[in-house]
Every structure is written in C-alpha cells, then in structure tokens.
Protein backbone atom coordinates (compact mmCIF):
# COMPACT_ATOMS: atom_id res chain seq x y z
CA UNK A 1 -13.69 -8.05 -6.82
CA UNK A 2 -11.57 -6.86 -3.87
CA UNK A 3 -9.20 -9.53 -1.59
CA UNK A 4 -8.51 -7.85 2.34
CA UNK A 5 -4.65 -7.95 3.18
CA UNK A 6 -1.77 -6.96 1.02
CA UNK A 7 0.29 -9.18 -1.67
CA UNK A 8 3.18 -7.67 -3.52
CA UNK A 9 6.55 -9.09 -3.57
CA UNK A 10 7.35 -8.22 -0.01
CA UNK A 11 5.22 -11.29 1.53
CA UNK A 12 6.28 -13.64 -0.47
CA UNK A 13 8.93 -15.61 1.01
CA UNK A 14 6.80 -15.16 4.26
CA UNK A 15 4.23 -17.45 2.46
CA UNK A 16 6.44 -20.08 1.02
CA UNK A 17 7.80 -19.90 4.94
CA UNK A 18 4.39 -21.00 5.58
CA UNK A 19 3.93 -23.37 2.25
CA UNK A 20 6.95 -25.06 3.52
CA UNK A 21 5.43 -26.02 7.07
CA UNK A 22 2.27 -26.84 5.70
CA UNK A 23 4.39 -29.44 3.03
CA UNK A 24 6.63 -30.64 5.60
CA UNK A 25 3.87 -31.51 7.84
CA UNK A 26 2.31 -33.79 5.20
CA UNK A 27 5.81 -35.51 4.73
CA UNK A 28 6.07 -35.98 8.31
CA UNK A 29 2.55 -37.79 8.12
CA UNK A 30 3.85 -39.93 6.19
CA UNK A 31 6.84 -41.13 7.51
CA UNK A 32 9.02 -38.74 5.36
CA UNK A 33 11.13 -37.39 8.07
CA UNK A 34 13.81 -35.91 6.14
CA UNK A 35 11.73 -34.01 3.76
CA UNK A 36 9.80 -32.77 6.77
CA UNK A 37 13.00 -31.35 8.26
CA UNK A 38 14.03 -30.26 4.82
CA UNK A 39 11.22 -28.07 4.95
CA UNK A 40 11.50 -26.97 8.24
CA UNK A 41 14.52 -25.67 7.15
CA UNK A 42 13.72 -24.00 4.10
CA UNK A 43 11.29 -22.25 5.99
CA UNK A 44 13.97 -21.03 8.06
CA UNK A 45 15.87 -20.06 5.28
CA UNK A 46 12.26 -18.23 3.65
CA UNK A 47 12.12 -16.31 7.44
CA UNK A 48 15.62 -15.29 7.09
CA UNK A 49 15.40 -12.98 4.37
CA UNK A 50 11.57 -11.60 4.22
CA UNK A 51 12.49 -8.87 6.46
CA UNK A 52 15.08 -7.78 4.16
CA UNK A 53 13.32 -7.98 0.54
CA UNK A 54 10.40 -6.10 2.31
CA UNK A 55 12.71 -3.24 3.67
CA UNK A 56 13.47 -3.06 -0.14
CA UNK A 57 9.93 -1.27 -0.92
CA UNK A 58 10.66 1.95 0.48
CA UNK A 59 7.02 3.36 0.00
CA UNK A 60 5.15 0.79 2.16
CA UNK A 61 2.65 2.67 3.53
CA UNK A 62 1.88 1.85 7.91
CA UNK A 63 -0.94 -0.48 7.24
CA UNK A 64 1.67 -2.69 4.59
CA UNK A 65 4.15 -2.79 7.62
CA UNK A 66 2.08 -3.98 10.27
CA UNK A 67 0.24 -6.12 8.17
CA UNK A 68 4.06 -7.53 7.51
CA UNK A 69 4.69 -7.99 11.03
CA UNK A 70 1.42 -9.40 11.64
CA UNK A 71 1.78 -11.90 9.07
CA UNK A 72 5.36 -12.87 9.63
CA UNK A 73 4.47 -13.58 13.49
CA UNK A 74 1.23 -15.25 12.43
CA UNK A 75 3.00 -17.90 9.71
CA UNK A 76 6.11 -18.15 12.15
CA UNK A 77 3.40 -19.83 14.73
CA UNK A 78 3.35 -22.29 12.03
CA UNK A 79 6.20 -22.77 10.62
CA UNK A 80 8.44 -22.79 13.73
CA UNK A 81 5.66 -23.89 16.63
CA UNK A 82 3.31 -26.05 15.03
CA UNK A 83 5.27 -27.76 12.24
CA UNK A 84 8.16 -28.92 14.66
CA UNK A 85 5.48 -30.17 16.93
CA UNK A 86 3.53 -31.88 14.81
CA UNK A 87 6.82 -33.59 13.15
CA UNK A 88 8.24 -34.70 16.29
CA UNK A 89 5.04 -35.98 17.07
CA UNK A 90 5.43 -37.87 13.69
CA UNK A 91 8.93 -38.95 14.98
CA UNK A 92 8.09 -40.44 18.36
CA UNK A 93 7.52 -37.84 20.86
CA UNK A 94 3.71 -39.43 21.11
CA UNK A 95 3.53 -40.31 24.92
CA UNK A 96 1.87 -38.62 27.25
CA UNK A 97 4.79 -36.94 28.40
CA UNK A 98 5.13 -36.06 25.21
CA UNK A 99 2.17 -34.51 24.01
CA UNK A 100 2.78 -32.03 26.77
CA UNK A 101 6.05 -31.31 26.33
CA UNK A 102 4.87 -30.43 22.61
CA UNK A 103 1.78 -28.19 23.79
CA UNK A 104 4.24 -26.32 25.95
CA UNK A 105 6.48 -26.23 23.12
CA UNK A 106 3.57 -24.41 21.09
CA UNK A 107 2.46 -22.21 24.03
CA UNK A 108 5.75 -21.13 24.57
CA UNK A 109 6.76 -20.14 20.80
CA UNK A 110 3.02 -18.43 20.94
CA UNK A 111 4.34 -16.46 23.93
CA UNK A 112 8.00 -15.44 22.58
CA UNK A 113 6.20 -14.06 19.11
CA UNK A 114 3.24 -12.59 20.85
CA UNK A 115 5.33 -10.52 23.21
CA UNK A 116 8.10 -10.06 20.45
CA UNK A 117 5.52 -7.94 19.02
CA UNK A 118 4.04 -6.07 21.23
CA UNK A 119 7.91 -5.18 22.42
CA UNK A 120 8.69 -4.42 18.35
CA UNK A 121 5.63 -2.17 18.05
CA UNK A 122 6.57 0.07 20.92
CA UNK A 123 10.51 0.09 19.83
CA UNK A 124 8.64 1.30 16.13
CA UNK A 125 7.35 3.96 18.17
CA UNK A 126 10.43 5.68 19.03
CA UNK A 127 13.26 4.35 16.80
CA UNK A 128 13.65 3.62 13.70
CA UNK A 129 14.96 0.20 11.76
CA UNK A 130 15.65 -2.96 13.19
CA UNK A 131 16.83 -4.11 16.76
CA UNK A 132 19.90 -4.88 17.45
CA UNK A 133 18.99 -7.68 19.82
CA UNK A 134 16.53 -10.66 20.57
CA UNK A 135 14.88 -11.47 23.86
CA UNK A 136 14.60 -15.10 24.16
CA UNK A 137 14.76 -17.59 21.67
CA UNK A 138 13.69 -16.68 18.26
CA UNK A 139 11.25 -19.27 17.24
CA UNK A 140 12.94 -19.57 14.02
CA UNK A 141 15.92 -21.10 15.61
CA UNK A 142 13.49 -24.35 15.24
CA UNK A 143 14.83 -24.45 11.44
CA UNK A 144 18.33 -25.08 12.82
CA UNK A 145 17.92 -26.67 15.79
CA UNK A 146 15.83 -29.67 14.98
CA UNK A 147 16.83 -30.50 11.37
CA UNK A 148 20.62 -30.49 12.68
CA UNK A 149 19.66 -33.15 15.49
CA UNK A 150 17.56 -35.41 13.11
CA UNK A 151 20.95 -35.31 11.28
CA UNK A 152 21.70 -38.11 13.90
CA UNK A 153 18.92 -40.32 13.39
CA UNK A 154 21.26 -42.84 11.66
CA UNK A 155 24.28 -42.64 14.27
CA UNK A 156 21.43 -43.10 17.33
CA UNK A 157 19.89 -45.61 18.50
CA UNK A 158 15.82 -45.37 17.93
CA UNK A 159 15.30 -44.80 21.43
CA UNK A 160 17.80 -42.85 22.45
CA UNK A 161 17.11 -40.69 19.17
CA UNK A 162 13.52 -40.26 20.18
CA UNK A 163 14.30 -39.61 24.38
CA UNK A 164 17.03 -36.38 22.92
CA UNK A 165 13.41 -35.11 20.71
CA UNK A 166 11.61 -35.27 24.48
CA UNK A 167 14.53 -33.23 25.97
CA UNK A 168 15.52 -30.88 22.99
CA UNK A 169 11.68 -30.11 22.17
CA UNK A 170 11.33 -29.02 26.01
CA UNK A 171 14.85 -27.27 26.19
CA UNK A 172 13.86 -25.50 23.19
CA UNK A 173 10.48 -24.24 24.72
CA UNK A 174 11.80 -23.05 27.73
CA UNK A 175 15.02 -20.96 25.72
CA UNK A 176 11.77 -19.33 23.93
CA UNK A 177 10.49 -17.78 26.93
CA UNK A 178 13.70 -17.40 29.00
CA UNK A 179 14.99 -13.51 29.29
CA UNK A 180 17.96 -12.93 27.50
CA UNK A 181 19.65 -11.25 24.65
CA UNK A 182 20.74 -13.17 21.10
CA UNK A 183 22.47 -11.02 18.79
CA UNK A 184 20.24 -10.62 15.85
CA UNK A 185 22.12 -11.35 12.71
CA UNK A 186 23.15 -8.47 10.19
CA UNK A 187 21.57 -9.32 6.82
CA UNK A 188 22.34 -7.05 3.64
CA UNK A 189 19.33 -5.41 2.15
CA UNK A 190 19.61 -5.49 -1.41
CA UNK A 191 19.05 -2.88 -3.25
C-alpha cells in the first residue's frame, strides 16, 4: 500500500501546528478560551521552527520542498486564519459586524500566504536560502497577537474586551495584506 505526499521528520511540527488549531478550536467550542489561545500559540511556536528542522535534511529532493511549502502555507490557513476566527467567534465577535470582519480576516490571511508563495517560488528561482524580509503581516503573528490580548480578559470589562477582538481581528487583517517589510527573524538551524 502506497500513501501520496511525504512524511519524514521534516513535517512534523508543521502537523502538530495544525493538531494544535484543530484542538484549540474544540476548546474554544466549549468555552475553554485559554486553552484555545494556548494552542494558538503553540502552533505558533510549532511554525516557528519547521522551517529550520526541515533545512536540516540536506538531501530533500524538489518535490519534498515544495510539498513543504505547500503544506506549511496550507496548515498555516488553519492554524493562523481559521482557528483565530473561529475562536474569536467563540469569544464574542458573533454580530454581524462581526462575522465579516472575521471572513475578511480569513480572506485576507488566504491572500498574504497565497501571494507569499507565489513571491517565495520565484525568489527559489534565482537565490538560494531564506529571505531576509516579509511583505505584510505574517499570518503567524496571530500566535502572538491574539493570545497576548486575551491576556486581558480579566483586567477588561466583557464588553470592552470583546469591542478590542472587533478592532484587533480587523487591524490584524488589514496588516496581512498591507505592503511592507518585517524583518524575518534569524533562527539557528541545528545541526
């Protein structure tokens, strides 16, 4: 029996990434808001190094890296687009109003990681290693952004808690798709 795709050690903190959302959603269902953002961030802690330990297999053939890339983007949509959403959702951000802002929120982190690579697979084409910079947003910022602000839950009132999810969800969208630069970290690659 045969499986499509590749699975070695290189995708596997992409998948607990993805584990993590899928958990974290189900907490969020049901009312567990700090073991949602928990897992939010642990996802962003999984996306933080899964470039790095797959740089470590230095015979991936092409197909292995763009079937990295591919999956990376692909669990990222979750992770850091739909999880968020959906948790927020979970949180208050239920309205109308809301709803929107969190299909725009989606949309947009669609956008930044579809163009992200398309503009990564022509850099591949004449440079080698990783980029220096980021254009937007990365989506993964989500795993910072939004378990940091929940930290105030306790000090906020309920509405006014819920009204800074509205603005930071939409802020947050439109920094995803806004042109500019963001340093991309240095991470070691072990060896």
């Amino acid at each position: 029996m045969r499986f499509i795709g590749f699975y070695d050690y290189t995708v596997i903190l992409t998948y607990l990434s993805l584990v993590s959302a899928v958990l974290g959603m189900t907490f969020a269902h049901k009312g567990l808001f700090s073991a949602a953002m928990w897992c939010l961030f642990f996802s962003g802690f999984c996306d933080a190094f899964d470039g790095t330990v797959a740089r470590t297999k230095h015979n991936r053939t092409e197909d292995e890296k763009a079937f990295g890339i591919q999956l990376d983007s692909l669990c990222d949509v979750v992770s850091f687009g739909v999880a968020p959403a959906f948790s927020l959702y979970c949180m208050g951000v239920d309205s109308v109003l809301g709803i929107a802002i969190l299909c725009g929120f989606c949309i947009c982190a669609v956008s930044r990681l579809g163009f992200f690579n398309v503009q990564e697979a022509k850099r591949q084409q004449v440079e080698e290693g990783t980029n220096k910079y980021y254009r937007g947003l990365p989506v993964t910022n989500s795993a910072a952004i939004f378990p940091l602000y929940y930290l105030l839950h306790k000090l906020l009132p309920a509405g006014i808690f819920v009204t800074g999810l509205y603005i930071l969800a939409a802020l947050t969208a439109f920094l995803f798709i806004l042109d500019f630069q963001v340093k991309k970290p240095h991470l070691p690659v072990f060896k």
